[in-house]
Protein backbone atom coordinates (compact mmCIF):
# COMPACT_ATOMS: atom_id res chain seq x y z
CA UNK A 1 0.00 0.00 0.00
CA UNK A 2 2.71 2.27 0.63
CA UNK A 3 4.44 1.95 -2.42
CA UNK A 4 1.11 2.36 -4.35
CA UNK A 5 1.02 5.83 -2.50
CA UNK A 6 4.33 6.59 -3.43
CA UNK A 7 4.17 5.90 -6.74
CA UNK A 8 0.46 7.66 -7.15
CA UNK A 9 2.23 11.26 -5.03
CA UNK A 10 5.33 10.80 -7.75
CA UNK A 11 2.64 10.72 -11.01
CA UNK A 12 1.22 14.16 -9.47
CA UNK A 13 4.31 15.66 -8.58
CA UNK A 14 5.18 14.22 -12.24
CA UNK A 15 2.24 16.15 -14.00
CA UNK A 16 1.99 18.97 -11.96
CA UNK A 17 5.77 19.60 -13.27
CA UNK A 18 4.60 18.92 -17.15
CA UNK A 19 1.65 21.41 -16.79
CA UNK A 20 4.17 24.14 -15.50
CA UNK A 21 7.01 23.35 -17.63
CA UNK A 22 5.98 21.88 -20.89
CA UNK A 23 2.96 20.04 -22.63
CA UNK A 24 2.09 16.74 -20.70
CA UNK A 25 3.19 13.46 -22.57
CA UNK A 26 6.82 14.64 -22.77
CA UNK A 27 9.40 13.22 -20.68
CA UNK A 28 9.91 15.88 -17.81
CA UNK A 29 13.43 16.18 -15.94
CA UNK A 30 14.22 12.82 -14.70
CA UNK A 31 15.41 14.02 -11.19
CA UNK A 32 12.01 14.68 -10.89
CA UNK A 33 9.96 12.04 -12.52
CA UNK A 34 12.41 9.44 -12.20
CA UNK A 35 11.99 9.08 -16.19
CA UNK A 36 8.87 7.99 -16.13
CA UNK A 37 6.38 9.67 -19.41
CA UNK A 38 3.41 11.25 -18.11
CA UNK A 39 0.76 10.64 -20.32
């Protein structure tokens, strides 16, 4: 359960960082994403 938390507070940190930065569905800094591609 934690990790599912973890992962879900990474995907909004993730997208919140693509909506500020750049279009979403690019590859945002990986330092920050981990290089995951938020769709």
């Amino acid at each position: 359960m934690l990790m599912l938390i973890l992962a879900c507070e990474v995907m909004v940190v993730g997208v919140a960082n693509a909506g500020r930065y750049r279009p979403p569905g690019i590859v945002v800094d990986q330092t920050v994403t981990r290089g995951h591609i938020i769709t």
